[in-house]
Protein backbone atom coordinates (compact mmCIF):
# COMPACT_ATOMS: atom_id res chain seq x y z
CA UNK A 1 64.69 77.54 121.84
CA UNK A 2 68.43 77.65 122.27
CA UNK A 3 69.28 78.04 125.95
CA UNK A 4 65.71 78.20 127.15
CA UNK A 5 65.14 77.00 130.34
CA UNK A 6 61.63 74.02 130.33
CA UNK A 7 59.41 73.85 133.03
CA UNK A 8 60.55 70.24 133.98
CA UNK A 9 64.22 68.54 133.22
CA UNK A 10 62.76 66.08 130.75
CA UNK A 11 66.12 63.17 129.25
CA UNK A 12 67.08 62.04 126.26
CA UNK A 13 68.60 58.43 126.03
CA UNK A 14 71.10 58.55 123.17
CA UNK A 15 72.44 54.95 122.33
CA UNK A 16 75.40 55.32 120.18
CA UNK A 17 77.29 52.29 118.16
CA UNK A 18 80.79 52.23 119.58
CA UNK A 19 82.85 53.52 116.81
CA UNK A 20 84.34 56.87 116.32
CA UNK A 21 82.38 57.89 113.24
CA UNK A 22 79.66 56.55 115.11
CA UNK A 23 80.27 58.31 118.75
CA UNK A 24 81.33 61.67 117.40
CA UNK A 25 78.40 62.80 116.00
CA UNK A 26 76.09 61.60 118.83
CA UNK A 27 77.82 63.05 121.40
CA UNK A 28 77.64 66.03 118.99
CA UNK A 29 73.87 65.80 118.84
CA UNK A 30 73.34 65.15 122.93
CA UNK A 31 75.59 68.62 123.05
CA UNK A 32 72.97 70.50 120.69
CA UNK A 33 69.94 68.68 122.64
CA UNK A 34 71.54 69.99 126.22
CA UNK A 35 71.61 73.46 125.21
CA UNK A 36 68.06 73.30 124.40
CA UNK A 37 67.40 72.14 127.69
CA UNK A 38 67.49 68.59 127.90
CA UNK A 39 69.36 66.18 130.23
CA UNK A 40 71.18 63.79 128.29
CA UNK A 41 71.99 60.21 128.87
CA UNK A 42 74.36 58.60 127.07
CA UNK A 43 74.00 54.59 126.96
CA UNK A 44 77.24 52.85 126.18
CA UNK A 45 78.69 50.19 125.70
CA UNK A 46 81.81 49.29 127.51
CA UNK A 47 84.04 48.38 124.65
CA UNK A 48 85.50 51.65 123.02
CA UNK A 49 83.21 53.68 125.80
CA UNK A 50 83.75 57.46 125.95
CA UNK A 51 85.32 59.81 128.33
CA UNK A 52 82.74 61.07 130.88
CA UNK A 53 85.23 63.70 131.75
CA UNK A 54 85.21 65.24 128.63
CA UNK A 55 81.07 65.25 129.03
CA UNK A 56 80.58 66.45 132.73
CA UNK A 57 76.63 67.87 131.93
CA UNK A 58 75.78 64.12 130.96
CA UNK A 59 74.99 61.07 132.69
CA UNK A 60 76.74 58.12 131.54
CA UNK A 61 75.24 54.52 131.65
CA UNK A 62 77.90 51.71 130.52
CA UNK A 63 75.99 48.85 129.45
CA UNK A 64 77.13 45.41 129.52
CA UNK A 65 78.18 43.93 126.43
CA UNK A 66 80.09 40.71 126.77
CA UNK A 67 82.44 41.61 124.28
CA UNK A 68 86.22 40.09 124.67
CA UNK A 69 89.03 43.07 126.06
CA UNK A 70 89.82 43.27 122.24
CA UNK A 71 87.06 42.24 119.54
CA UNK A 72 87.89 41.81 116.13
CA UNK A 73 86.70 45.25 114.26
CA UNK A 74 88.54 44.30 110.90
CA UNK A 75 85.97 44.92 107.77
CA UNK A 76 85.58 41.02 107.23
CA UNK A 77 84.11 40.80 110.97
CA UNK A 78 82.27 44.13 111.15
CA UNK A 79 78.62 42.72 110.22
CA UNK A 80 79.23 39.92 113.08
CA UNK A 81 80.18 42.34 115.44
CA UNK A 82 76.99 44.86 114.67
CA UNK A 83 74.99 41.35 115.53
CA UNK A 84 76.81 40.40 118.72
CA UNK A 85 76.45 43.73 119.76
CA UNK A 86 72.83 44.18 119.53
CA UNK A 87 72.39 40.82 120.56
CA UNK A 88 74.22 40.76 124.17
CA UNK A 89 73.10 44.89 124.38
CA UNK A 90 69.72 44.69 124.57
CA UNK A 91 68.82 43.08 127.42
CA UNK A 92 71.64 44.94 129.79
CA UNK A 93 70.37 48.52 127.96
CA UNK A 94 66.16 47.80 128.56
CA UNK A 95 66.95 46.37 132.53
CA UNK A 96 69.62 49.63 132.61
CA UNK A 97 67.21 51.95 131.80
CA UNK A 98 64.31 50.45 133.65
CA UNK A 99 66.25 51.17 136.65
CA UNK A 100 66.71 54.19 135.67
CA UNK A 101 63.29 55.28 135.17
CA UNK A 102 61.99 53.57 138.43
CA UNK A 103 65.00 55.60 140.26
CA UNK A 104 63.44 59.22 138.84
CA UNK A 105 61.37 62.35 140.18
CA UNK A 106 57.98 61.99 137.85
CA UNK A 107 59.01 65.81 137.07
CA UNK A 108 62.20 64.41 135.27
CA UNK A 109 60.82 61.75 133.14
CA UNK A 110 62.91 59.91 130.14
CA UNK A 111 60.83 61.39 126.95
CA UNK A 112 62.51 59.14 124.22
CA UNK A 113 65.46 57.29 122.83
CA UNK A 114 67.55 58.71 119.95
CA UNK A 115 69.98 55.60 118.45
CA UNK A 116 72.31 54.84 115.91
CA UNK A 117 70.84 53.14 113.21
CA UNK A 118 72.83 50.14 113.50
CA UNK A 119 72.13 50.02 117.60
CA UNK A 120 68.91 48.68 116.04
CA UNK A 121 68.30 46.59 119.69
CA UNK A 122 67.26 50.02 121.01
CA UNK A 123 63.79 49.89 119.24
CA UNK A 124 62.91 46.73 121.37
CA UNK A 125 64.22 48.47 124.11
CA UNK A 126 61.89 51.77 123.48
CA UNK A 127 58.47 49.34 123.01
CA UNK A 128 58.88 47.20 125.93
CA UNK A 129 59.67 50.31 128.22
CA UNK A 130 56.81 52.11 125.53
CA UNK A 131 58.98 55.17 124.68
CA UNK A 132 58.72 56.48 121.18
CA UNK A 133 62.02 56.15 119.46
CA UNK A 134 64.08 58.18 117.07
CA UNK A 135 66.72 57.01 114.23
CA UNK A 136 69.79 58.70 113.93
CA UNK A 137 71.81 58.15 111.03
CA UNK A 138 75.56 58.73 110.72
CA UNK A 139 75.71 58.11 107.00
CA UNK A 140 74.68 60.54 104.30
CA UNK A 141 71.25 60.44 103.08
CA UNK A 142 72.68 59.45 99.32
CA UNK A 143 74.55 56.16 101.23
CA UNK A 144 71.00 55.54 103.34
CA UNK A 145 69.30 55.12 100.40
CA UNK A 146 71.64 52.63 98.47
CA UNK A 147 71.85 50.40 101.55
CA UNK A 148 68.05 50.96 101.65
CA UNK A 149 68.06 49.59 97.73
CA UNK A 150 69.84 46.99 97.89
CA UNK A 151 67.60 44.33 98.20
CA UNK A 152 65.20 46.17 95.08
CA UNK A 153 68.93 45.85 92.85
CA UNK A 154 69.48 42.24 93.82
CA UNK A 155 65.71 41.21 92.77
CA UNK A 156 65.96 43.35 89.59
CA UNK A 157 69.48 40.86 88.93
CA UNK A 158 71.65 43.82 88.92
CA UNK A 159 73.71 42.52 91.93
CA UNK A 160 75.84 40.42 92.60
CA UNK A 161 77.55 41.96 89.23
CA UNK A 162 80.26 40.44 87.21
CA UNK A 163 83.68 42.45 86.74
CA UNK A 164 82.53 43.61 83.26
CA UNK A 165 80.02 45.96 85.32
CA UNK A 166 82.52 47.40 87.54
CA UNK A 167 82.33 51.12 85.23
CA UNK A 168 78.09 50.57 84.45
CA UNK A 169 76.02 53.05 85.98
CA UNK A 170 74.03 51.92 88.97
CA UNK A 171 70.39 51.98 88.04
CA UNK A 172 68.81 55.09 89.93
CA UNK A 173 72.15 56.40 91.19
CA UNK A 174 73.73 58.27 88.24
CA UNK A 175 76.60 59.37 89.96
CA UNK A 176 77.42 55.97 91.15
CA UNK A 177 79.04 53.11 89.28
CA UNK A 178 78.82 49.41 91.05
CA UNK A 179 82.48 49.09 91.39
CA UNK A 180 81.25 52.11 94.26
CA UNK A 181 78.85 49.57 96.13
CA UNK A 182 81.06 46.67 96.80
CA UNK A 183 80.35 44.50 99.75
CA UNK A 184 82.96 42.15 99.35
CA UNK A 185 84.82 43.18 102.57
CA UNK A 186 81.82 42.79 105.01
CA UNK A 187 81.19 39.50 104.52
CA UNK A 188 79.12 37.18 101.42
CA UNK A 189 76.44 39.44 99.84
CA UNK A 190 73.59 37.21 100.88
CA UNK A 191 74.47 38.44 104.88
CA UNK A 192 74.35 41.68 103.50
CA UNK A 193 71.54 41.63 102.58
CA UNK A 194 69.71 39.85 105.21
CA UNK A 195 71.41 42.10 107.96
CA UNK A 196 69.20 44.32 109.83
CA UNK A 197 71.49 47.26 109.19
CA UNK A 198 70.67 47.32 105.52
CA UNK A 199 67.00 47.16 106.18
CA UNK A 200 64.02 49.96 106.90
CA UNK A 201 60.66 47.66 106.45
CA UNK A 202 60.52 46.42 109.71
CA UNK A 203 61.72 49.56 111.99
CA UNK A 204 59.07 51.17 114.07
CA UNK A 205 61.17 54.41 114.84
CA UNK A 206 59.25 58.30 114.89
CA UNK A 207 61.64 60.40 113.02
CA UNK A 208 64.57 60.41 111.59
CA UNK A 209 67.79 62.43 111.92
CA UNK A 210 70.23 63.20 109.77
CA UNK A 211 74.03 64.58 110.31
CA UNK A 212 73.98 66.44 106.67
CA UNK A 213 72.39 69.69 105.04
CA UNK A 214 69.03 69.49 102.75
CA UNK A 215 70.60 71.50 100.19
CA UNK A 216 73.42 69.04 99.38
CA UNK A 217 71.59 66.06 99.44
CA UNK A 218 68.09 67.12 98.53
CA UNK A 219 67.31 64.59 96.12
CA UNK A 220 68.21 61.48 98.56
CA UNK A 221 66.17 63.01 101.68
CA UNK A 222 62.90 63.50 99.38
CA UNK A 223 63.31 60.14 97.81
CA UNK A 224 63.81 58.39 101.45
CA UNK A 225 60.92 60.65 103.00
CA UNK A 226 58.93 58.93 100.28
CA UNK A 227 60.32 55.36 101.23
CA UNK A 228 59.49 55.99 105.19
CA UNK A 229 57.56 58.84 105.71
CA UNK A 230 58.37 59.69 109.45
CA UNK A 231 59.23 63.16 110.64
CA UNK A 232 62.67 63.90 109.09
CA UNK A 233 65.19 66.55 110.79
CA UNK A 234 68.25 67.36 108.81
CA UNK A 235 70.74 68.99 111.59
CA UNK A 236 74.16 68.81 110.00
CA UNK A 237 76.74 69.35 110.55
CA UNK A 238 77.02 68.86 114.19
CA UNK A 239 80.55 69.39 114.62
CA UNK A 240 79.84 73.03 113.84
CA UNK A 241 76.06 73.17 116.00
CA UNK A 242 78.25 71.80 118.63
CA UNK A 243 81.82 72.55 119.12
CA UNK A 244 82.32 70.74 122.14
CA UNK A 245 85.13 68.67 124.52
CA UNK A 246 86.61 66.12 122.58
CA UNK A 247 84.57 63.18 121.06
CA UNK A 248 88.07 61.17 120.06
CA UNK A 249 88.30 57.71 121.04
CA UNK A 250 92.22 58.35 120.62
CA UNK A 251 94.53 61.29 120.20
CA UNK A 252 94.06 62.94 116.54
CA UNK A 253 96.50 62.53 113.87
CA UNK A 254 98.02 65.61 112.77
CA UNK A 255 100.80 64.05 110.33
CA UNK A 256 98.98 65.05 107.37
CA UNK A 257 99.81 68.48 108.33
CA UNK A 258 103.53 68.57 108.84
CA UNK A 259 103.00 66.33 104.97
CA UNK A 260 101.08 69.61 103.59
CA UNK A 261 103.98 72.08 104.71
CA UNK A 262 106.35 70.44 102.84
CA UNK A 263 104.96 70.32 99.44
CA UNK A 264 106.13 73.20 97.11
CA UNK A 265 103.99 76.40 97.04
CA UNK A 266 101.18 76.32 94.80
CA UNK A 267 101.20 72.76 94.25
CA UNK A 268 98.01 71.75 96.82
CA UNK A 269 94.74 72.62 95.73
CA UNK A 270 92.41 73.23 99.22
CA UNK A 271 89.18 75.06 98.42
CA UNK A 272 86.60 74.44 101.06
CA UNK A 273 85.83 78.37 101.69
CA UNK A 274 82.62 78.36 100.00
CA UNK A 275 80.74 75.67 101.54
CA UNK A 276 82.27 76.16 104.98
CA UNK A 277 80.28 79.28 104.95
CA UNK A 278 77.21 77.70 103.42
CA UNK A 279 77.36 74.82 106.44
CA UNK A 280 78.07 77.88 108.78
CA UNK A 281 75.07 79.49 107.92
CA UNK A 282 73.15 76.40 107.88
CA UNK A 283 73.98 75.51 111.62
CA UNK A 284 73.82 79.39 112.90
CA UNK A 285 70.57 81.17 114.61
CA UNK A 286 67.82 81.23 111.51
CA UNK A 287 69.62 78.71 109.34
CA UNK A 288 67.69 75.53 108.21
CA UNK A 289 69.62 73.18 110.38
CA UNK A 290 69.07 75.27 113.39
CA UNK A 291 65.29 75.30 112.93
CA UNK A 292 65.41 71.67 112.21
CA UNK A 293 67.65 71.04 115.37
CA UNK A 294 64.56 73.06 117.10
CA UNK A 295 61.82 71.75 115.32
CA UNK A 296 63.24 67.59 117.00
CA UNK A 297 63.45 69.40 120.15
CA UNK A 298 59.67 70.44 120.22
CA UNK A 299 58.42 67.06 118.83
CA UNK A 300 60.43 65.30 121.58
CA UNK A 301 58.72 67.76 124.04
CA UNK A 302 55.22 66.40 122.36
CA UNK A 303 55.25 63.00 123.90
């Protein structure tokens, strides 16, 4: 379906959270989406926007967000910011988009809104302007899931945990020990909890997507397609599906490098080879993430 040219032009909203881990991989995703034929609107917020310029075959819509110049992003303020994000964002993003559609040729409709999990305003957004909505999470499946078992841990008593369970296994996660799940730095554990971000039950989204390969995290994706069982499309990695213009918020940091020539020969261990072919052939014409990537574009086209 690559490159194939549709009988109409229909767009894709994508609604990303403003941080890099968070942009990257959306952009990524709206790059893999165009080349299948889609227009792609990308629905911003101002604070830490991207760089149209670096986009030119997508239409950008800043949305209002009524953040200050420079908001506090440190870990102890992140789950407050998530909340005053969604909170001042959805309103702007549904009367944005309304515009939008009411500005349109009927031929070039808007088929559906892709957002970041924890842009969680957007599935207000999709119902009131009655758009089916997809979920696009950033995380790996295996992190998904924890944050999706939290609450089932803290009625079970296993969390909030004492010290002396920092090295005990975390029930149902055998490769994870609860010194791995702390929450200390986002704020008390009961706001964890209750925030939205950490929460499935009440979502009303179609599908989701996921940046990651069903071989490596097999287990996680069957157990959360159990959980919520929506159409799930595992199109990882996108930086490889979509080598593209630059997605940085700010210029990369190549220290590391000029670190790595100056340590003695034979004394760095870097063996990535292997699965750098495996993701390669995952994301190339036939792989599994390529027929997923194909397999979202033809349920989007089925609205």
């Amino acid at each position: 379906m690559e490159n194939q040219k549709l009988p109409r032009c229909p767009f894709v909203v994508i609604v990303p959270f403003p941080f890099q881990g968070h942009l990257s991989p959306m952009l990524q995703l709206g790059t893999a989406l165009h080349s299948r034929g889609f227009s792609i609107i990308i629905a911003h917020t101002i604070f830490n926007s991207p760089n149209p310029s670096n986009h030119p075959h997508f239409i950008f819509l800043p949305i209002l967000d009524n953040l200050p110049d420079h908001p506090d992003t440190s870990m102890e303020k992140r789950l407050d910011l998530v909340k005053t994000i969604n909170t001042n964002c959805e309103e702007p993003l549904r009367d944005t988009l309304a515009q939008f559609i009411k500005q349109q040729d009927t031929k070039d409709q808007l088929v559906c809104i892709i957002y970041d999990t924890i842009m969680y305003c957007s599935e207000a957004v999709a119902a009131h302007l009655k758009l089916p909505c997809f979920n696009f999470r950033t995380v790996p499946a295996s992190v998904a899931l924890l944050y999706d078992s939290l609450p089932m841990l803290a009625a079970e008593g296993h969390i909030p945990y004492p010290n002396s369970r920092l090295g005990d296994l975390v029930p149902g996660f055998p490769a994870l020990r609860f010194k791995d799940i702390s929450t200390s730095d986002m704020g008390s554990f009961k706001d964890v909890l209750e925030d939205r971000i950490f929460t499935n039950a009440s979502s009303k989204y179609s599908a989701n997507i996921w940046n990651t390969i069903d071989h490596l995290e097999h287990t996680a994706l069957a157990e959360f397609q159990q959980r919520y069982p929506v159409p799930s499309f595992t199109v990882g990695p996108l930086h490889m599906m979509s080598p593209s213009s630059s997605t940085s918020l700010r210029e990369a940091d190549a220290t590391c490098i000029s670190w790595l020539n100056k340590q003695a020969p034979r004394t760095v261990i870097y063996n990535a080879d292997r699965m750098k072919e495996k993701m390669r052939l995952s994301v190339s014409e036939g792989g599994p993430s390529y027929n997923s990537m194909n397999a979202l574009a033809e349920l989007i086209l089925s609205f």
